[in-house]
N, C-alpha and C. Protein backbone atom coordinates (compact mmCIF):
# COMPACT_ATOMS: atom_id res chain seq x y z
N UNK A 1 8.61 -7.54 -26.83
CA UNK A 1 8.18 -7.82 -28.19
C UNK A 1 8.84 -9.11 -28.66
N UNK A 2 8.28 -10.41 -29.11
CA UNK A 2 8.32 -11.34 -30.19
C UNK A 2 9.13 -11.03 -30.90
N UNK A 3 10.45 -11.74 -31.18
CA UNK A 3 10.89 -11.71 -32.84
C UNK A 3 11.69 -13.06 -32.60
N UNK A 4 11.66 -13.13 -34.14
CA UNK A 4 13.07 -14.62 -34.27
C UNK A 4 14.23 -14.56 -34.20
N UNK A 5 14.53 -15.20 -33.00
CA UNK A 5 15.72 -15.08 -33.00
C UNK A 5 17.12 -16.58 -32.96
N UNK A 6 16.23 -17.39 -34.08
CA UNK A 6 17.24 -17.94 -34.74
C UNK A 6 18.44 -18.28 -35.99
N UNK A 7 18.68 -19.20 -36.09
CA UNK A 7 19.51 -19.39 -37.49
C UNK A 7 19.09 -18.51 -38.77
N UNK A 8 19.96 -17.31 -38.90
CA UNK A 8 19.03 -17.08 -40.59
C UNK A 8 19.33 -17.63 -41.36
N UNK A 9 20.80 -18.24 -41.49
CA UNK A 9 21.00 -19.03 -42.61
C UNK A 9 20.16 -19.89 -42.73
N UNK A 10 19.89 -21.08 -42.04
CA UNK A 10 18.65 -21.59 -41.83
C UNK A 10 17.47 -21.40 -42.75
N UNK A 11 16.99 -20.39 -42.44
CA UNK A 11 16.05 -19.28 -42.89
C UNK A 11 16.12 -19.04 -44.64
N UNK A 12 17.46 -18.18 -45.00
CA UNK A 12 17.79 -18.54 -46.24
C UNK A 12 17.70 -19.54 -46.96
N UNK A 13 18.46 -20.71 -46.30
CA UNK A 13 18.57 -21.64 -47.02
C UNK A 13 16.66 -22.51 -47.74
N UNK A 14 16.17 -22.07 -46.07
CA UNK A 14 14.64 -22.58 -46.32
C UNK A 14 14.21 -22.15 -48.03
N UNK A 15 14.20 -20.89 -48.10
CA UNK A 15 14.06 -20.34 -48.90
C UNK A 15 14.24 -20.26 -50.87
N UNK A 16 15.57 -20.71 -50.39
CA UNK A 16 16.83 -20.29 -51.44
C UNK A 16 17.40 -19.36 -52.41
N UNK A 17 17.24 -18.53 -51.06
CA UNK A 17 17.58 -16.87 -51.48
C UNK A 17 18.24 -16.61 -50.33
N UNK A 18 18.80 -15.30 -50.24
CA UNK A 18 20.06 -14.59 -48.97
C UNK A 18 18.78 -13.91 -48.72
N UNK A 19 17.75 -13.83 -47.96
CA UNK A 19 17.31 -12.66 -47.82
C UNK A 19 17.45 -12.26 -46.55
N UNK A 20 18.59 -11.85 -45.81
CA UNK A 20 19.06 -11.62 -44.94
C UNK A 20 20.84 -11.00 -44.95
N UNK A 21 20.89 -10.68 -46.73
CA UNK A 21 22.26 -10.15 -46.97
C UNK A 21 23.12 -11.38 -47.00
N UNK A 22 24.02 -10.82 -47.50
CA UNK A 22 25.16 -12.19 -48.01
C UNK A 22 25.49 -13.07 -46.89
N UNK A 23 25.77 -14.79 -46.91
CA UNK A 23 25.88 -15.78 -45.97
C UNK A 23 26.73 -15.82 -46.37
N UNK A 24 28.02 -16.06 -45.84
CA UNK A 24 29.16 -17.30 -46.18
C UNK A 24 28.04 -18.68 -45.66
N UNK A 25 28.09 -19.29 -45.08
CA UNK A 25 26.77 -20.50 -45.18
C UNK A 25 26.20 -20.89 -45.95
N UNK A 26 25.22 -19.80 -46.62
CA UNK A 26 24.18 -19.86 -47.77
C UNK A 26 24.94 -20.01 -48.81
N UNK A 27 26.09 -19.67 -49.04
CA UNK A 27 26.90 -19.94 -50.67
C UNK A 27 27.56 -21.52 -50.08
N UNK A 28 27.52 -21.72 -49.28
CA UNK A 28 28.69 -23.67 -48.71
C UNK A 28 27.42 -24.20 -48.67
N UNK A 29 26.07 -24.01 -48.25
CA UNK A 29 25.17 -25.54 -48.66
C UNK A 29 24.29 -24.91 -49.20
N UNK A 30 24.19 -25.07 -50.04
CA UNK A 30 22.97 -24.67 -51.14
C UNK A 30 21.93 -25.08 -51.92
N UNK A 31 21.81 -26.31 -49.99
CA UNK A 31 20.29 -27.20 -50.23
C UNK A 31 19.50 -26.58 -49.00
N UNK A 32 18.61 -26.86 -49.06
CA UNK A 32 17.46 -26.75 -47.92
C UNK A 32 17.96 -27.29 -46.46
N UNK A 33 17.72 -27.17 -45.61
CA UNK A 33 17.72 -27.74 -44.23
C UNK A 33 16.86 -28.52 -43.83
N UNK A 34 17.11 -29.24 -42.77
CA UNK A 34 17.06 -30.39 -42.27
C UNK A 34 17.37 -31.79 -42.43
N UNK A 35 17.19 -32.97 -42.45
CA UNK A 35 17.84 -33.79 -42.56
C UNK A 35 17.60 -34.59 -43.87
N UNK A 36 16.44 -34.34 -44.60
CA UNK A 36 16.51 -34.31 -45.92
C UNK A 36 17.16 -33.52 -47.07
N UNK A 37 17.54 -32.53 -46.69
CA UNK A 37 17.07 -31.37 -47.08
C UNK A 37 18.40 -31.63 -48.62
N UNK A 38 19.35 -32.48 -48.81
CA UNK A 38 20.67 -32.14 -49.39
C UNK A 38 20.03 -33.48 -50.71
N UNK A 39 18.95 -34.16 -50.55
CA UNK A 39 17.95 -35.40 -51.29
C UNK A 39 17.57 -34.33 -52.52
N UNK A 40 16.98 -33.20 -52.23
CA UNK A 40 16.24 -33.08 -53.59
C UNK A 40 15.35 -33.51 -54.40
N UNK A 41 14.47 -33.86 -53.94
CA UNK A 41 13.42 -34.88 -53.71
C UNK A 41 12.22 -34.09 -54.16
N UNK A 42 11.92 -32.60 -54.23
CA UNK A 42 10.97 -31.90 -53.75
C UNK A 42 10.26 -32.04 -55.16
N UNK A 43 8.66 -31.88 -55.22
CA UNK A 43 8.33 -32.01 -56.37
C UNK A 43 7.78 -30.74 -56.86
N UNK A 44 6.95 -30.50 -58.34
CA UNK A 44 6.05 -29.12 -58.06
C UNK A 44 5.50 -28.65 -57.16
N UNK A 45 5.79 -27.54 -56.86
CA UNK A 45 4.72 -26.92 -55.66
C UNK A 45 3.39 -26.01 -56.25
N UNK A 46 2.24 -26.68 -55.25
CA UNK A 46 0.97 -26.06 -55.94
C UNK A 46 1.61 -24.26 -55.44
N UNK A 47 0.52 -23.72 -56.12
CA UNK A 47 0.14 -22.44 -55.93
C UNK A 47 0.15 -21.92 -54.54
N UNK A 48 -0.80 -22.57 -53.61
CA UNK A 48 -0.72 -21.96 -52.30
C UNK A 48 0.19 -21.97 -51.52
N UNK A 49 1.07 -23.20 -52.04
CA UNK A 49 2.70 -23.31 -51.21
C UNK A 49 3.36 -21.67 -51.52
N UNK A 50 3.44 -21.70 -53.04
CA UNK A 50 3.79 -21.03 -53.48
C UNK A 50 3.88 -19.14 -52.83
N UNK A 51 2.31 -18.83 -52.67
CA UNK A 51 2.17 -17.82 -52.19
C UNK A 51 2.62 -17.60 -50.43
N UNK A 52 2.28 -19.24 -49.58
CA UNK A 52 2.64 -19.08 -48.45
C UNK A 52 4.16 -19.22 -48.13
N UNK A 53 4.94 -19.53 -49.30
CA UNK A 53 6.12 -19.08 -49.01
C UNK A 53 6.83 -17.61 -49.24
N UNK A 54 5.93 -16.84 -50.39
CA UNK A 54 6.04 -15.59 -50.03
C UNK A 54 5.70 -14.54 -49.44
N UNK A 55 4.59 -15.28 -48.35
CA UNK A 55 4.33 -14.56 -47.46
C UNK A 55 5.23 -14.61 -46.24
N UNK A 56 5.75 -16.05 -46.04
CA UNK A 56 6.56 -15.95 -44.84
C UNK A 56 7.91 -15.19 -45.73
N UNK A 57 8.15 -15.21 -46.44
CA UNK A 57 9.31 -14.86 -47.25
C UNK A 57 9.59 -12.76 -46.94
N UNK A 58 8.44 -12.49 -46.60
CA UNK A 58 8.03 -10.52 -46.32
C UNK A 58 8.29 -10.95 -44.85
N UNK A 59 7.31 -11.76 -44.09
CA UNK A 59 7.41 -11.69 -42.68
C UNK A 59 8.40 -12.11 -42.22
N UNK A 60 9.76 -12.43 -42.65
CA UNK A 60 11.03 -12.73 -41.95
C UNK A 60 11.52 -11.81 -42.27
N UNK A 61 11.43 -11.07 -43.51
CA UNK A 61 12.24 -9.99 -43.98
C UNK A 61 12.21 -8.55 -43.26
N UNK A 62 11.13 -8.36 -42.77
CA UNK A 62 10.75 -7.41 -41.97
C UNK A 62 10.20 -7.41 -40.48
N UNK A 63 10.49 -9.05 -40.13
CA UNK A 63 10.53 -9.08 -38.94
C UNK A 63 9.19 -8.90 -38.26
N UNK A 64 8.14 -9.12 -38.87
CA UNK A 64 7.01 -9.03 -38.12
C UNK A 64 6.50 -10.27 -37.75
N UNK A 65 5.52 -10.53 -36.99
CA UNK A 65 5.02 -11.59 -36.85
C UNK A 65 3.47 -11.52 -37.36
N UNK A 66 2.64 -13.06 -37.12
CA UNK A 66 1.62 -13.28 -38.25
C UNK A 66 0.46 -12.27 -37.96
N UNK A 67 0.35 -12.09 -36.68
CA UNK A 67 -1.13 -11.09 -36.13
C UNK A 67 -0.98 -9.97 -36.83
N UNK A 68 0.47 -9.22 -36.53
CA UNK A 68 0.96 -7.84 -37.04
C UNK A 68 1.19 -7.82 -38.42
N UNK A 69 1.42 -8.79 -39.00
CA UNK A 69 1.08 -9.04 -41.01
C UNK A 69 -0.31 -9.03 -41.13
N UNK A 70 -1.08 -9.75 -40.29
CA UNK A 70 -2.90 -9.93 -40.72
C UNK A 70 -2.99 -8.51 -40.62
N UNK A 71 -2.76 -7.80 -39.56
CA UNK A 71 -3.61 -5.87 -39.17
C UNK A 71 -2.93 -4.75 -39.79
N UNK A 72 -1.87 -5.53 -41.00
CA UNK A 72 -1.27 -4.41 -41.84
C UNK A 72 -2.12 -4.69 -43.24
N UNK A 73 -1.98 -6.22 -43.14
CA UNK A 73 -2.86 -6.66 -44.67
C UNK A 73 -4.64 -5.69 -44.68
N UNK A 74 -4.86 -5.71 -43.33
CA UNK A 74 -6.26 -5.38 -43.64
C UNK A 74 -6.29 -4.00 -43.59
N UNK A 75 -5.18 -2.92 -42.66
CA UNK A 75 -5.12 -1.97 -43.17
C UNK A 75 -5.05 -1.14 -44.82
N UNK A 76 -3.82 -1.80 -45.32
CA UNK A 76 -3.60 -2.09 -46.95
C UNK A 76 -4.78 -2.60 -47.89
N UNK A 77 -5.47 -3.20 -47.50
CA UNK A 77 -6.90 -3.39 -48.07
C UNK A 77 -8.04 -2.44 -47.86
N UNK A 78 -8.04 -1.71 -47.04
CA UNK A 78 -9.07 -0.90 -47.08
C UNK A 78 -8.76 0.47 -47.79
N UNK A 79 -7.43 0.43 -47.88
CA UNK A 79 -7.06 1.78 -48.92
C UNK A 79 -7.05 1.86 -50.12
N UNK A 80 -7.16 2.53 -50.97
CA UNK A 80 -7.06 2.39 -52.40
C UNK A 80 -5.61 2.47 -53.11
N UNK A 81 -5.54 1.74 -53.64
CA UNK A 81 -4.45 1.05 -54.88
C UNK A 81 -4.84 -0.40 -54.77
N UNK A 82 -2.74 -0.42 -55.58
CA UNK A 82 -3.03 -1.99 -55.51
C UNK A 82 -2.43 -2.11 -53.96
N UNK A 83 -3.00 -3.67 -53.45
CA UNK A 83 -3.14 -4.16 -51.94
C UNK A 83 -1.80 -4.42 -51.73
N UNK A 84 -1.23 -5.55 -52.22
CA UNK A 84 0.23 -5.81 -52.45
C UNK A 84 0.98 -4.63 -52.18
N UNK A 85 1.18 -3.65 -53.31
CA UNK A 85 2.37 -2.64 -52.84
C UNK A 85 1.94 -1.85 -52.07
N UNK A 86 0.72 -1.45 -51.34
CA UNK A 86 0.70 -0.54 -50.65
C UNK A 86 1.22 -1.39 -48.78
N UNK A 87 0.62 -2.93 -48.90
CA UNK A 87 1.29 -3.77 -48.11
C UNK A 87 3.09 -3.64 -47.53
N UNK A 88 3.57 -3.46 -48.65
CA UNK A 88 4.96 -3.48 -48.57
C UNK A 88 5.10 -2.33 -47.98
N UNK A 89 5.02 -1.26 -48.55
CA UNK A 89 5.23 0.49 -47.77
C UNK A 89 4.56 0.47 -46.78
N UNK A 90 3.86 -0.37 -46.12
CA UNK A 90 3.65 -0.11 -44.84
C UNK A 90 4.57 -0.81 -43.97
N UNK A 91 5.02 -2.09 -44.32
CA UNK A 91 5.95 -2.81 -44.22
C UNK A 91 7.65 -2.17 -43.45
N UNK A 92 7.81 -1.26 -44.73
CA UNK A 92 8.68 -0.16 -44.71
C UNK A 92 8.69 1.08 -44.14
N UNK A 93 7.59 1.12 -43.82
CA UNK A 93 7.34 2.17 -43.12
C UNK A 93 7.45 2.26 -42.15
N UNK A 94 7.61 0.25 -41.04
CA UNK A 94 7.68 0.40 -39.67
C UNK A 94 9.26 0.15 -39.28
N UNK A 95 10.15 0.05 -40.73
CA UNK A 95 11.47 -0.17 -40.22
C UNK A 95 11.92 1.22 -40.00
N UNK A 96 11.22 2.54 -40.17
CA UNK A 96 11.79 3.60 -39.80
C UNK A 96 11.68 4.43 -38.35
């Protein structure tokens, strides 16, 4: 099985959130990564940035990858509620 297995701080920092539990790292640079990343430069982000960073933002968190997020999303869509949270509890459901 696929998983990432690099830098989470990294990861965090991408972000700019711990979502990987507390960093000593993530609290010492508390800019973005790579070689821009300490510039600050970044401007508004449209909407779709927006959402595609919280999508990768679930799929690191739970460790899935993109095929296995698409065949949970469409599971979660064919059920009734809302799509979103029933997304997540399935989510949660495979860390058990």
């Amino acid at each position: 099985m696929a998983r990432y297995t690099g830098s989470k701080s990294k990861i965090a920092r991408k972000f700019g959130e711990a979502i990987f539990g507390d960093d000593k790292s993530f609290e010492k640079k508390n800019y973005p990564p790579g070689q821009h990343g300490s510039n600050r430069r970044r401007g508004k982000q449209s909407e779709y940035s927006v959402q595609l960073m919280e999508k990768q933002k679930a799929k690191y968190t739970y460790g899935i990858l993109e095929k296995q997020f698409r065949n949970l999303f469409a599971t979660a869509k064919r059920k009734e509620g809302v799509t979103g949270e029933i997304l997540l509890q399935l989510c949660e459901s495979r860390l058990g």
